[in-house]
C-alpha atoms as a PDB file:
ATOM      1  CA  UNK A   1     -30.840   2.293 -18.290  1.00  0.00           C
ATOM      2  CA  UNK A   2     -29.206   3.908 -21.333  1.00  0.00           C
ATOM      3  CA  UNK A   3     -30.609   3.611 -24.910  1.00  0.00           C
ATOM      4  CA  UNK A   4     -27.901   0.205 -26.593  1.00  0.00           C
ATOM      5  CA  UNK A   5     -27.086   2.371 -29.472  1.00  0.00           C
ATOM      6  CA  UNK A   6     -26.359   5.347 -27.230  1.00  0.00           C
ATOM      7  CA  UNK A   7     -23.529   3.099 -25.568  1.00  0.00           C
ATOM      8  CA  UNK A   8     -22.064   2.034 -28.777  1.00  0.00           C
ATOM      9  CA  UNK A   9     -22.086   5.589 -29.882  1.00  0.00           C
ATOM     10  CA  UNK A  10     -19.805   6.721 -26.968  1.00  0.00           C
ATOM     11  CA  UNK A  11     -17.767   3.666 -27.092  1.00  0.00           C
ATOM     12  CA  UNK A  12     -16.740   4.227 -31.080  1.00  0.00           C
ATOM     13  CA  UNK A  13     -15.962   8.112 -30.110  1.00  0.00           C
ATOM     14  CA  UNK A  14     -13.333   6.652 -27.734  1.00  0.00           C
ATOM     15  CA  UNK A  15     -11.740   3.765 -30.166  1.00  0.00           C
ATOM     16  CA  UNK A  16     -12.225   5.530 -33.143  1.00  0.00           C
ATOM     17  CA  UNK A  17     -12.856   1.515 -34.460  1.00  0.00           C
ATOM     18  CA  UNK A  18     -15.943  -0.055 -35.487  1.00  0.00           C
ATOM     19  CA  UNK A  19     -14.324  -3.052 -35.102  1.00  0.00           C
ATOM     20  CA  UNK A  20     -12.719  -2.286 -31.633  1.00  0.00           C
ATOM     21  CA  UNK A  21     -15.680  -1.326 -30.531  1.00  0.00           C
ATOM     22  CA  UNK A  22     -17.715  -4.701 -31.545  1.00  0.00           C
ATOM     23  CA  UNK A  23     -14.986  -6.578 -29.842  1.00  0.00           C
ATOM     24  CA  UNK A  24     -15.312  -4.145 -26.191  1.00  0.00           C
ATOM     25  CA  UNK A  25     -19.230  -4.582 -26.344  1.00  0.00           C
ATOM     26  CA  UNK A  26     -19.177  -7.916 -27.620  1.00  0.00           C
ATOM     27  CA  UNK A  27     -21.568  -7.597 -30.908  1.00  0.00           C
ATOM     28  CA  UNK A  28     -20.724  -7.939 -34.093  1.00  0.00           C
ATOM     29  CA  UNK A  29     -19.604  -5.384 -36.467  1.00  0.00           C
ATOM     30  CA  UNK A  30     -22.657  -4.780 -38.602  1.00  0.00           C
ATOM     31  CA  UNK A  31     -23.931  -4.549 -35.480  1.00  0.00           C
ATOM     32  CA  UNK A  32     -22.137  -1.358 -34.704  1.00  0.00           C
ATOM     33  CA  UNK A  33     -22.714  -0.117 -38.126  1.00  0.00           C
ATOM     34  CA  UNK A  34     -26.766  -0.192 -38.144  1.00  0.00           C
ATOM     35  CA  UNK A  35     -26.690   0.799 -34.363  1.00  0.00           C
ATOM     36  CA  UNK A  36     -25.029   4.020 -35.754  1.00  0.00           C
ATOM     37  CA  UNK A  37     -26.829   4.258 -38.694  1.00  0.00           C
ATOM     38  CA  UNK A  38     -30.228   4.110 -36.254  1.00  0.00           C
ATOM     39  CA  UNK A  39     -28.986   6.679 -34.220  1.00  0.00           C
ATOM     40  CA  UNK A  40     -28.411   9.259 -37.417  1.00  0.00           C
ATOM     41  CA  UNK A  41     -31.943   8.307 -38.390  1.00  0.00           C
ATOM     42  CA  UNK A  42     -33.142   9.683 -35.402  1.00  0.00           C
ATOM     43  CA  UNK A  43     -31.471  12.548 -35.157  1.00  0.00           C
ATOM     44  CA  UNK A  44     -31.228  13.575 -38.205  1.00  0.00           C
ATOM     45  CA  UNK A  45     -27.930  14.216 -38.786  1.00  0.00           C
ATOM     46  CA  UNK A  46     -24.575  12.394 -39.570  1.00  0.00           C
ATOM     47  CA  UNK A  47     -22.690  11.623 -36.708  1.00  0.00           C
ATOM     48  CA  UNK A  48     -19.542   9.748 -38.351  1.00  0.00           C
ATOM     49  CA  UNK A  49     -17.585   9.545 -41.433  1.00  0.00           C
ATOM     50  CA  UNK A  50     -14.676   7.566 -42.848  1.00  0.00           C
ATOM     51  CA  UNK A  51     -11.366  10.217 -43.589  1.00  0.00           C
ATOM     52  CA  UNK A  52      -7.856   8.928 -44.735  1.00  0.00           C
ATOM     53  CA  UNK A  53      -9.618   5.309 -43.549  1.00  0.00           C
ATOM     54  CA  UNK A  54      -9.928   6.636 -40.213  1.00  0.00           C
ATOM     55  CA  UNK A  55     -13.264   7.383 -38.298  1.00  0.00           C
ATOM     56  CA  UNK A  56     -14.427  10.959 -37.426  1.00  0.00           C
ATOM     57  CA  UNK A  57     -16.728  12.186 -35.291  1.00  0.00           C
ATOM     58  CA  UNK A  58     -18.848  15.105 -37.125  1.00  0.00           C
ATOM     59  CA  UNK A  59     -19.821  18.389 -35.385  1.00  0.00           C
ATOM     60  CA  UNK A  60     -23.307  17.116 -34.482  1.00  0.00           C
ATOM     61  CA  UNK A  61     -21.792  13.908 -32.906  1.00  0.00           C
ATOM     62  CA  UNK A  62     -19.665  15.829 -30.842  1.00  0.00           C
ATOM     63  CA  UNK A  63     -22.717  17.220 -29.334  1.00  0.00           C
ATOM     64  CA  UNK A  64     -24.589  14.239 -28.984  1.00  0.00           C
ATOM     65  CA  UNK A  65     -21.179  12.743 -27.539  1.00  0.00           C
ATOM     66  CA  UNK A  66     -20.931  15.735 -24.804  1.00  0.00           C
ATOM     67  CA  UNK A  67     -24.569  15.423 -24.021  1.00  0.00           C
ATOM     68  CA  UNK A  68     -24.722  11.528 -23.770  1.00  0.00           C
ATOM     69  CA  UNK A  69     -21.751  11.274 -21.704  1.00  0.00           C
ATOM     70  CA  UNK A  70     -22.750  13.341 -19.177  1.00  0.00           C
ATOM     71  CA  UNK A  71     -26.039  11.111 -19.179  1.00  0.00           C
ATOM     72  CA  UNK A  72     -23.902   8.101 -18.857  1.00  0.00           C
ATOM     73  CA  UNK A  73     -22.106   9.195 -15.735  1.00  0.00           C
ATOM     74  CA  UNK A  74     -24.624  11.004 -14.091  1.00  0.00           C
ATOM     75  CA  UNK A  75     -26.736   7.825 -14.623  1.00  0.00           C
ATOM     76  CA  UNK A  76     -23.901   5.790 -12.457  1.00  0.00           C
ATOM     77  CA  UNK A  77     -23.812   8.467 -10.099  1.00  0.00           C
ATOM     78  CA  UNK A  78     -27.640   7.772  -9.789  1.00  0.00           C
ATOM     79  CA  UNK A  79     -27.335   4.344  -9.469  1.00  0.00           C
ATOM     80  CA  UNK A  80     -25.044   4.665  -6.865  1.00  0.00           C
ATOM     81  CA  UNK A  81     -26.723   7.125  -4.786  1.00  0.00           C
ATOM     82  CA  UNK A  82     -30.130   5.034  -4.788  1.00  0.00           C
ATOM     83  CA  UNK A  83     -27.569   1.846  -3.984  1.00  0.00           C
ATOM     84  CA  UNK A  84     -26.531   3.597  -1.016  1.00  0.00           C
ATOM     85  CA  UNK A  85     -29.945   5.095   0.297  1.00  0.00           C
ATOM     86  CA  UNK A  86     -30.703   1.356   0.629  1.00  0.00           C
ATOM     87  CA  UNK A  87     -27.113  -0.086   2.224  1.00  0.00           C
ATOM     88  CA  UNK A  88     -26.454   3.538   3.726  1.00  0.00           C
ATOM     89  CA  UNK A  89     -22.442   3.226   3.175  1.00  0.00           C
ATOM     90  CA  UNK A  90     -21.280   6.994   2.371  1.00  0.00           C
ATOM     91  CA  UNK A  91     -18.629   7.242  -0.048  1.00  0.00           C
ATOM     92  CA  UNK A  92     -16.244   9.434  -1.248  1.00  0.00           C
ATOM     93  CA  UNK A  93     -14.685   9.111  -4.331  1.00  0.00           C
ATOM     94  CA  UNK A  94     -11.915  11.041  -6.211  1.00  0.00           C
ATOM     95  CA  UNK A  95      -8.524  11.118  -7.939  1.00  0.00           C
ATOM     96  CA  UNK A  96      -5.449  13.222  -7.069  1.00  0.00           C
ATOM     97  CA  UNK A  97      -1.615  13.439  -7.637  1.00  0.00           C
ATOM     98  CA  UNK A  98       0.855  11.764  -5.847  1.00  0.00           C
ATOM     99  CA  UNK A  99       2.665  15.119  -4.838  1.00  0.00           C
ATOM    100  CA  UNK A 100      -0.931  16.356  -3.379  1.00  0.00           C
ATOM    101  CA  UNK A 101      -1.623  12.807  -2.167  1.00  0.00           C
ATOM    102  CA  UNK A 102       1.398  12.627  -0.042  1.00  0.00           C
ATOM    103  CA  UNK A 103       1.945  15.803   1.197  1.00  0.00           C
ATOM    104  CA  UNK A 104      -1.614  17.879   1.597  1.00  0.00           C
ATOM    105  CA  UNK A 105      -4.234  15.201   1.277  1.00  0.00           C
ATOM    106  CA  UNK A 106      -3.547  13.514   4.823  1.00  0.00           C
ATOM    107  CA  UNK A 107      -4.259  16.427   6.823  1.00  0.00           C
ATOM    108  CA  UNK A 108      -6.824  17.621   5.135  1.00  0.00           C
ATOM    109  CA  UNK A 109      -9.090  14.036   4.981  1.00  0.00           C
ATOM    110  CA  UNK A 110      -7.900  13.912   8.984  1.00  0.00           C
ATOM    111  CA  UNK A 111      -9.836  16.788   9.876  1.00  0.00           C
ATOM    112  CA  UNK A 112     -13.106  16.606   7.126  1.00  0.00           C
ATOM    113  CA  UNK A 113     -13.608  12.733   8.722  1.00  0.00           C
ATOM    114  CA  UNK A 114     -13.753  14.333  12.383  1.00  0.00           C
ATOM    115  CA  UNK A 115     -17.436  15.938  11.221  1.00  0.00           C
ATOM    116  CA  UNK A 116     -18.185  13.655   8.054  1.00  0.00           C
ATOM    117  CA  UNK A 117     -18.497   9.996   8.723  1.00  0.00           C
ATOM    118  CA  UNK A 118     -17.628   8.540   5.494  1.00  0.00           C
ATOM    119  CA  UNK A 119     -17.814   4.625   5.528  1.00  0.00           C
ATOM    120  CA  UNK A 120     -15.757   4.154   2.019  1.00  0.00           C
ATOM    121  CA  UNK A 121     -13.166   6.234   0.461  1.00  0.00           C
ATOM    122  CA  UNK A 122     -11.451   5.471  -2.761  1.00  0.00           C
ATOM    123  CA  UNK A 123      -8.686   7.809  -3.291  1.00  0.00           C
ATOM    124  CA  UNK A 124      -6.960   7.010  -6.899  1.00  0.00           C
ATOM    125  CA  UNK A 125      -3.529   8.393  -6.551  1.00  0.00           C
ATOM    126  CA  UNK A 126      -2.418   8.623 -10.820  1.00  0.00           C
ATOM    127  CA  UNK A 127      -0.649  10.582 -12.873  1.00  0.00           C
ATOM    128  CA  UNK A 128      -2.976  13.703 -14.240  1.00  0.00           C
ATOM    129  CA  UNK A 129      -3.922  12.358 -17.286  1.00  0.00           C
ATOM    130  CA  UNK A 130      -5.474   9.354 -15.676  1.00  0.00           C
ATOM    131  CA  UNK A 131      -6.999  10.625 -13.354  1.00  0.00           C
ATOM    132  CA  UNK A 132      -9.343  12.984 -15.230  1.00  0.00           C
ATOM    133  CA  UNK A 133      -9.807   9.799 -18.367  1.00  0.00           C
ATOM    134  CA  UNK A 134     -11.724   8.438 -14.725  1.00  0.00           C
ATOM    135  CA  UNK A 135     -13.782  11.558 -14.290  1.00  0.00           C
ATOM    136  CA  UNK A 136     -14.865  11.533 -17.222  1.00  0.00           C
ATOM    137  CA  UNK A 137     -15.873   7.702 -17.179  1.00  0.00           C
ATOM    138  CA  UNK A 138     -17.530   8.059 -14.104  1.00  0.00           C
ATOM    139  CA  UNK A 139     -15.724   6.225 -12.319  1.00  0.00           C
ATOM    140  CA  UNK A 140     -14.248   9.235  -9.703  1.00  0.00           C
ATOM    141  CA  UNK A 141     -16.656  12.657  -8.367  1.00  0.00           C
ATOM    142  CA  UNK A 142     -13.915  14.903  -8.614  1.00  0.00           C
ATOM    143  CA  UNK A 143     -10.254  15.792  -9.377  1.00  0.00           C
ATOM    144  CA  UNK A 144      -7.576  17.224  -7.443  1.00  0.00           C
ATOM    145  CA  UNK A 145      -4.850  17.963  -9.590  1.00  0.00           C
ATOM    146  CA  UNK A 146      -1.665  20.745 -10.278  1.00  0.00           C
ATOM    147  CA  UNK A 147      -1.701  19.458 -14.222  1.00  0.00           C
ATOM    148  CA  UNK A 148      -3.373  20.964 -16.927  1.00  0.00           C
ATOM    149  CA  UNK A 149      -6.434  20.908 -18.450  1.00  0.00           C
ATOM    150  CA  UNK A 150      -9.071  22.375 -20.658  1.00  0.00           C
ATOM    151  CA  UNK A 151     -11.022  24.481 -18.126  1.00  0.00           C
ATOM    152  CA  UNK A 152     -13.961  25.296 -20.241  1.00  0.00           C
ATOM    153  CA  UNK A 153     -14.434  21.302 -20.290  1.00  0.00           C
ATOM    154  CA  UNK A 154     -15.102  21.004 -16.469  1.00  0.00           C
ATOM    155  CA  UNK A 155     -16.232  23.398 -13.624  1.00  0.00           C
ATOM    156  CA  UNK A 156     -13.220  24.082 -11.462  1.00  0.00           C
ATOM    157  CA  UNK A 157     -12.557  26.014  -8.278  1.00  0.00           C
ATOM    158  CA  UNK A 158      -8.643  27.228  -7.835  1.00  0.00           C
ATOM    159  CA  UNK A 159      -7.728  26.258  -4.365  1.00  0.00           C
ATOM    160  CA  UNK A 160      -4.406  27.787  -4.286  1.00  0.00           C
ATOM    161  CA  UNK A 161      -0.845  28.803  -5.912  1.00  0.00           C
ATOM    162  CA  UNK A 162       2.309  26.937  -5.275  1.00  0.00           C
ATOM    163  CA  UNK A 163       5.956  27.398  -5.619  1.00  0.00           C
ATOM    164  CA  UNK A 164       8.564  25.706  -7.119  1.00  0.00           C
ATOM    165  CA  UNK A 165      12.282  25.640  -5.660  1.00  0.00           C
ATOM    166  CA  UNK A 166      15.473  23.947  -6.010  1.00  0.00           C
ATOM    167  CA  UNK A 167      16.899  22.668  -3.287  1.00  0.00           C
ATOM    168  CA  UNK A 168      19.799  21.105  -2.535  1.00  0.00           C
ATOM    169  CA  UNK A 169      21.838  19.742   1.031  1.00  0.00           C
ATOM    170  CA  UNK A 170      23.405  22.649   3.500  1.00  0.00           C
ATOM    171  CA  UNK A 171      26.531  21.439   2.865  1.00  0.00           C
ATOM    172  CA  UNK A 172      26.283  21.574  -1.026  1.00  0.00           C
ATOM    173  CA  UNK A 173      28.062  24.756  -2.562  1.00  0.00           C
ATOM    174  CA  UNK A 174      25.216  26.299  -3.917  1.00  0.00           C
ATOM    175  CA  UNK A 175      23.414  26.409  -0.393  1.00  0.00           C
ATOM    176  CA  UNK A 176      25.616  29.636  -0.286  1.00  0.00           C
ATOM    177  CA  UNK A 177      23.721  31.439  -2.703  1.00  0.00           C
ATOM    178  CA  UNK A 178      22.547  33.547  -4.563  1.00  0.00           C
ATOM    179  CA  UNK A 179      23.656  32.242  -7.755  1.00  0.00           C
ATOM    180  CA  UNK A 180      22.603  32.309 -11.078  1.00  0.00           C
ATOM    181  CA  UNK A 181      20.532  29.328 -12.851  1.00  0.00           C
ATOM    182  CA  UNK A 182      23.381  28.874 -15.138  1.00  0.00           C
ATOM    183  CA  UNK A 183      25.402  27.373 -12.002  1.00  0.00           C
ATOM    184  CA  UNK A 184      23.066  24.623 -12.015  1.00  0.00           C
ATOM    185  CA  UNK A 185      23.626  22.579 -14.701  1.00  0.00           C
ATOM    186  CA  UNK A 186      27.341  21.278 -13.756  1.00  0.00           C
ATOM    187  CA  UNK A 187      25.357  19.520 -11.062  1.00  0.00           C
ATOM    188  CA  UNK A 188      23.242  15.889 -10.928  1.00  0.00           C
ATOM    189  CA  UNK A 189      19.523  17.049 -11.238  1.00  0.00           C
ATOM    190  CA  UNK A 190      17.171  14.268  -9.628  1.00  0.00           C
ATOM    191  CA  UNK A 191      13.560  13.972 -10.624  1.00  0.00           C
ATOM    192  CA  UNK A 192      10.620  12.000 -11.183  1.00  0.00           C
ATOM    193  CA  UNK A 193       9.641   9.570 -13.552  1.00  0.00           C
ATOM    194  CA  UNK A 194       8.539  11.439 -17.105  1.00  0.00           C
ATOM    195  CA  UNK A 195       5.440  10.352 -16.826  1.00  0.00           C
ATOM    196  CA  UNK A 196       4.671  12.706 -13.577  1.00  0.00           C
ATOM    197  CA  UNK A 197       3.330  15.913 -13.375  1.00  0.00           C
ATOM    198  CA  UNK A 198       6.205  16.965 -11.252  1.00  0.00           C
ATOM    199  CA  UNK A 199       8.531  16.162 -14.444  1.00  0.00           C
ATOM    200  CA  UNK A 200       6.037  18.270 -16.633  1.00  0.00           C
ATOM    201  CA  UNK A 201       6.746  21.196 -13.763  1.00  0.00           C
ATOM    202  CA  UNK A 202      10.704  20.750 -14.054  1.00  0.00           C
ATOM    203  CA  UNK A 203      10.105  20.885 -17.785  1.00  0.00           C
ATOM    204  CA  UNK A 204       8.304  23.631 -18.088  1.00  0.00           C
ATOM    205  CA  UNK A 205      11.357  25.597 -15.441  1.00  0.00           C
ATOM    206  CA  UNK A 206      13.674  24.226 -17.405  1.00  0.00           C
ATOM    207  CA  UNK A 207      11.868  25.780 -20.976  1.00  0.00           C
ATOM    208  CA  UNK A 208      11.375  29.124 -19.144  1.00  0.00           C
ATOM    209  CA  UNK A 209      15.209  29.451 -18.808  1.00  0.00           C
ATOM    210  CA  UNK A 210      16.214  28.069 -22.017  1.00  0.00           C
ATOM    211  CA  UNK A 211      17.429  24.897 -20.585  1.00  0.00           C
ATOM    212  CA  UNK A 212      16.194  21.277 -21.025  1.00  0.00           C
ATOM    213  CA  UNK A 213      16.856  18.246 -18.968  1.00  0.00           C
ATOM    214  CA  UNK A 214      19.033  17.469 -21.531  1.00  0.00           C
ATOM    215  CA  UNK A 215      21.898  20.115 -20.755  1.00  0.00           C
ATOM    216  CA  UNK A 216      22.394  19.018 -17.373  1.00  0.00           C
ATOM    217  CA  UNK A 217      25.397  16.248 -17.472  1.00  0.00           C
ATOM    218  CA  UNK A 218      24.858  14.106 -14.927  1.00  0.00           C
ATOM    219  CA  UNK A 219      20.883  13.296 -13.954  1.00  0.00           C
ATOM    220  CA  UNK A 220      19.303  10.357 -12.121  1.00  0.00           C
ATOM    221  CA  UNK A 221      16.016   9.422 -12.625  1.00  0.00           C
ATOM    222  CA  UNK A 222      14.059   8.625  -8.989  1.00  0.00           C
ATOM    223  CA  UNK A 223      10.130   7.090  -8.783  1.00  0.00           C
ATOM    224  CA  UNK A 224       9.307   8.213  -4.903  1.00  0.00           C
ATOM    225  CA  UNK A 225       9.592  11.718  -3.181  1.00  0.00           C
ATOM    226  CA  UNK A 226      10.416  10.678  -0.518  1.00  0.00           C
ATOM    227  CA  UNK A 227      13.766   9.088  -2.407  1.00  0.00           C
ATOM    228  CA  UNK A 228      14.364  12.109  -4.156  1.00  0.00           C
ATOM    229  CA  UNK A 229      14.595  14.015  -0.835  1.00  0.00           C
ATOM    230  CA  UNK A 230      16.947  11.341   0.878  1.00  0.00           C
ATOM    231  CA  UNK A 231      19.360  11.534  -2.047  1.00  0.00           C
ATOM    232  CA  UNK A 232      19.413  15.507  -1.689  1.00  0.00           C
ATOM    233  CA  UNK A 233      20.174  15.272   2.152  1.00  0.00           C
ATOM    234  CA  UNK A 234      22.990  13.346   1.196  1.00  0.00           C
ATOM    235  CA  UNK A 235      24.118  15.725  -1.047  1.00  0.00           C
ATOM    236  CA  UNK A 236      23.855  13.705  -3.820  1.00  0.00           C
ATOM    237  CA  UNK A 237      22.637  16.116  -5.999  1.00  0.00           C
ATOM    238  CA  UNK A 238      19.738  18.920  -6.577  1.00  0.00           C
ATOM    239  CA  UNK A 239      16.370  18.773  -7.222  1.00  0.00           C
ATOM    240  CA  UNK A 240      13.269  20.731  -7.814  1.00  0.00           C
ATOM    241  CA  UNK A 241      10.221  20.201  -5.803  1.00  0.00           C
ATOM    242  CA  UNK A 242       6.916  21.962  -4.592  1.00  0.00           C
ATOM    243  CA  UNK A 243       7.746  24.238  -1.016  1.00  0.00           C
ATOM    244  CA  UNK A 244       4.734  22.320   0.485  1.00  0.00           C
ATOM    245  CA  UNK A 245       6.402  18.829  -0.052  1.00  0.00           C
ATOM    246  CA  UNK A 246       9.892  19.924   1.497  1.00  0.00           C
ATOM    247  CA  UNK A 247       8.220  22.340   4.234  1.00  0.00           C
ATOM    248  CA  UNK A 248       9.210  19.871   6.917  1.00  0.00           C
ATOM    249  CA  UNK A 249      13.000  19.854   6.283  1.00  0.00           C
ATOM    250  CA  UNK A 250      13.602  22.831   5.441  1.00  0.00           C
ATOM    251  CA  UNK A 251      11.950  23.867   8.711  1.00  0.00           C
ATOM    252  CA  UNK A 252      14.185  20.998  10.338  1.00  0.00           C
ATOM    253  CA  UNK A 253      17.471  22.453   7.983  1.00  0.00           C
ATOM    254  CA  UNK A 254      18.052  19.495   6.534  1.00  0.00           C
ATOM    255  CA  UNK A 255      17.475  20.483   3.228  1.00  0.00           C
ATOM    256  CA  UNK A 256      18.052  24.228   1.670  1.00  0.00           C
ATOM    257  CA  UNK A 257      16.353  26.527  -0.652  1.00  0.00           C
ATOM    258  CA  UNK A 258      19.003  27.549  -3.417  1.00  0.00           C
ATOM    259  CA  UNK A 259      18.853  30.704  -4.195  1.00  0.00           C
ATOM    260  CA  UNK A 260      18.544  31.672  -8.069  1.00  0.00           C
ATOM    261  CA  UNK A 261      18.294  35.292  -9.269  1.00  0.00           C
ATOM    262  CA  UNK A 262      15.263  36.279 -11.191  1.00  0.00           C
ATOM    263  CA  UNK A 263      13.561  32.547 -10.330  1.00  0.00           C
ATOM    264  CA  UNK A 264       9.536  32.665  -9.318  1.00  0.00           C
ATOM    265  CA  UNK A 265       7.981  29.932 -10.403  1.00  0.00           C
ATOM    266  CA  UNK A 266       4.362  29.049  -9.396  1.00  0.00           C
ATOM    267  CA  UNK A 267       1.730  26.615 -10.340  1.00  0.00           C
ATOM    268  CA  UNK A 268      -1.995  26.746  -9.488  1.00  0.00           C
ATOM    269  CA  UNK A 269      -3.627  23.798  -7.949  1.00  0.00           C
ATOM    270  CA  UNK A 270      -7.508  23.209  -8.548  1.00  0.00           C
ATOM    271  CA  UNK A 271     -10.594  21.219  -7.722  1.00  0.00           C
ATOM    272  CA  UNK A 272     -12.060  20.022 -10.919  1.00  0.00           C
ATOM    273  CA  UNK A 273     -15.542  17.929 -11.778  1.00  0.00           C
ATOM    274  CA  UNK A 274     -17.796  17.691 -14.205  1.00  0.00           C
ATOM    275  CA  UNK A 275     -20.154  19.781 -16.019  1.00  0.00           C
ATOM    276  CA  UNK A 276     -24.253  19.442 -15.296  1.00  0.00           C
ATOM    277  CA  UNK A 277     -22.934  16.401 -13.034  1.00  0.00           C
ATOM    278  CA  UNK A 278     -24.818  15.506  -9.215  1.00  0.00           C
ATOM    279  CA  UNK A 279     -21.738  16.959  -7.295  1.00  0.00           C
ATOM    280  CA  UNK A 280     -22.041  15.840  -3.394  1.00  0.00           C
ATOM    281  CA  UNK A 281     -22.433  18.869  -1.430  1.00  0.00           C
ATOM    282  CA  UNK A 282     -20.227  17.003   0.973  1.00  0.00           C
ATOM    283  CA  UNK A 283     -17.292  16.653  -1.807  1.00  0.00           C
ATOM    284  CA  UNK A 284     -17.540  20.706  -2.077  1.00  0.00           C
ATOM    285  CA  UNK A 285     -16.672  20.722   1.810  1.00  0.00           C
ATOM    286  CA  UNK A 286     -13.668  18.862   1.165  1.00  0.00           C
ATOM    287  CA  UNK A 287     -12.561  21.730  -0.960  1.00  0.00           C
ATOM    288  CA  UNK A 288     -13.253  24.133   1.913  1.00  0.00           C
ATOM    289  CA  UNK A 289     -11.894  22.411   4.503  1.00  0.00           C
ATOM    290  CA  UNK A 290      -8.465  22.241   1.396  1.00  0.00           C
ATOM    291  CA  UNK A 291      -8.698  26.095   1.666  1.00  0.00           C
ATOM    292  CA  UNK A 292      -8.528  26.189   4.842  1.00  0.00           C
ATOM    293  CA  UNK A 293      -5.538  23.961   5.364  1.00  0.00           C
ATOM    294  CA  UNK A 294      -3.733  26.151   2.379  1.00  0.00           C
ATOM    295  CA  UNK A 295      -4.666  29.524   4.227  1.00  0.00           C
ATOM    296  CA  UNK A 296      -3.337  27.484   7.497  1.00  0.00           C
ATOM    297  CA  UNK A 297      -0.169  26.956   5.271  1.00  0.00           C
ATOM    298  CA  UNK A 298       0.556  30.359   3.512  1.00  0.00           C
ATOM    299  CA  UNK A 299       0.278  32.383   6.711  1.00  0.00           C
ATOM    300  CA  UNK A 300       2.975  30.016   8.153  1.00  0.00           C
ATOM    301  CA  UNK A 301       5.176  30.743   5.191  1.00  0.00           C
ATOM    302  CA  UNK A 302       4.525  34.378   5.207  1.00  0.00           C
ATOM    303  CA  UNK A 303       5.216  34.570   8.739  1.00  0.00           C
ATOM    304  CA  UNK A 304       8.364  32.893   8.011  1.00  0.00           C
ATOM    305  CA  UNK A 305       9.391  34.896   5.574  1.00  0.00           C
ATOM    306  CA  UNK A 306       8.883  37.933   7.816  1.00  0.00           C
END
């Protein structure tokens, strides 16, 4: 079990509030202050100050706040590997996307659960950002994710690069193509919610070209895929999606690739988990058993292409 202090420590890096951080651990607020001021005693060193009457983590708390969080989670990841020597459940634990989630996950667990005999999976389906604040509580193994994120923070492995296209219905004009990505914007432009890493994609497109979702006139704002992609059929509007999530209909024609002169857009999709963390040897098959569904994937789409 983890030092008291040690706790209190990490929870005041996160609030940034002594007295937050008395009401999450339920202690009082002198409390927090001499389990702090124990903790610099010890080490030697100050580990907060009061700036502009807001709390700061030092240089040498930062390091004790890197080291002690790893401790923290590979602690839980310890308690939960002795828990399941004794009940013998094997589980598998991660976060993803919803893009990945819906459209390359399925497959890929199908096959790994044909050799590995998991008894519990918890796959968190969130937004990015979420789903690595769970890594690093603990609370997932790993991350599967096409967001960003500060690589020299985590060990990653880069399991493949995607591409982004419009698409729109074969009966919209702009299924004629080519056109230029000018020709767009007189058109509705569906998308995701804001919040989604597939709206931080179209942004980005949008930047490349000097656009912003702004310019386009008429927009509508969808929460599902899967809605998104109905409303295109129907020629309702355009879009911009992964290939891998509208594979299917294009191979069926329902839906078209428009295309725009001078457009390449790719994102990179990785495998990310913690530093110095126990990592499941088991989880790391997952990711080859992902490669091998891409490489499955791409040779299609090259062959397609041919």
């Amino acid at each position: 079990m983890m030092d008291f202090k040690i706790l209190t420590f990490l929870d005041l890096c996160k609030t940034r509030s002594f007295t937050q951080t008395a009401a999450n651990l339920h202690i009082t607020q002198p409390a927090v202050s001499q389990h702090i001021k124990h903790l610099e005693e010890n080490y030697g060193a100050k580990l907060v100050y009061y700036k502009d009457r807001a709390v700061h983590i030092t240089k040498q708390g930062k390091l004790l706040e890197k080291f002690a969080a790893s401790t923290y989670i590979n602690n839980k990841k310890l308690k939960k590997i002795i828990e399941s020597s004794i009940l013998s459940p094997r589980e598998l634990c991660f976060a993803t996307t919803r893009v990945i989630s819906e459209f390359i996950l399925p497959a890929v667990l199908s096959k790994y659960l044909e050799k590995y005999n998991y008894e519990k999976i918890k796959m968190a389906v969130v937004e990015s950002k979420e789903a690595f604040n769970m890594l690093n509580l603990g609370e997932v193994d790993f991350v599967i994710t096409d967001g960003s994120f500060r690589a020299n923070d985590y060990k990653c492995a880069h399991l493949f690069r995607e591409e982004t296209i419009a698409i729109c219905s074969p009966r919209h004009q702009l299924a004629k193509g080519p056109v230029d990505f000018s020709d767009l914007i007189n058109e509705r432009l569906i998308y995701r919610l804001a919040s989604s890493e597939v709206y931080n994609n179209l942004e980005m497109i949008l930047s490349e070209k000097g656009y912003s979702i702004a310019d386009f006139k008429k927009t509508m704002v969808i929460g599902s895929i899967a809605s998104i992609k109905e409303l295109v059929k129907h020629n309702a509007g355009i879009t911009f999606l992964y290939r891998f999530a509208v594979q299917k209909e294009l191979q069926e024609k329902s839906l078209v690739k428009i295309n725009i002169r001078n457009l390449n857009i790719y994102r990179d999709i990785y495998f990310v988990w913690l530093k110095e963390s126990f990592f499941d040897s088991d989880s790391l098959v997952l990711f080859d058993y992902c490669k091998q569904y891409i490489s499955d994937y791409l040779n299609f789409i090259k062959a397609e292409r041919l």
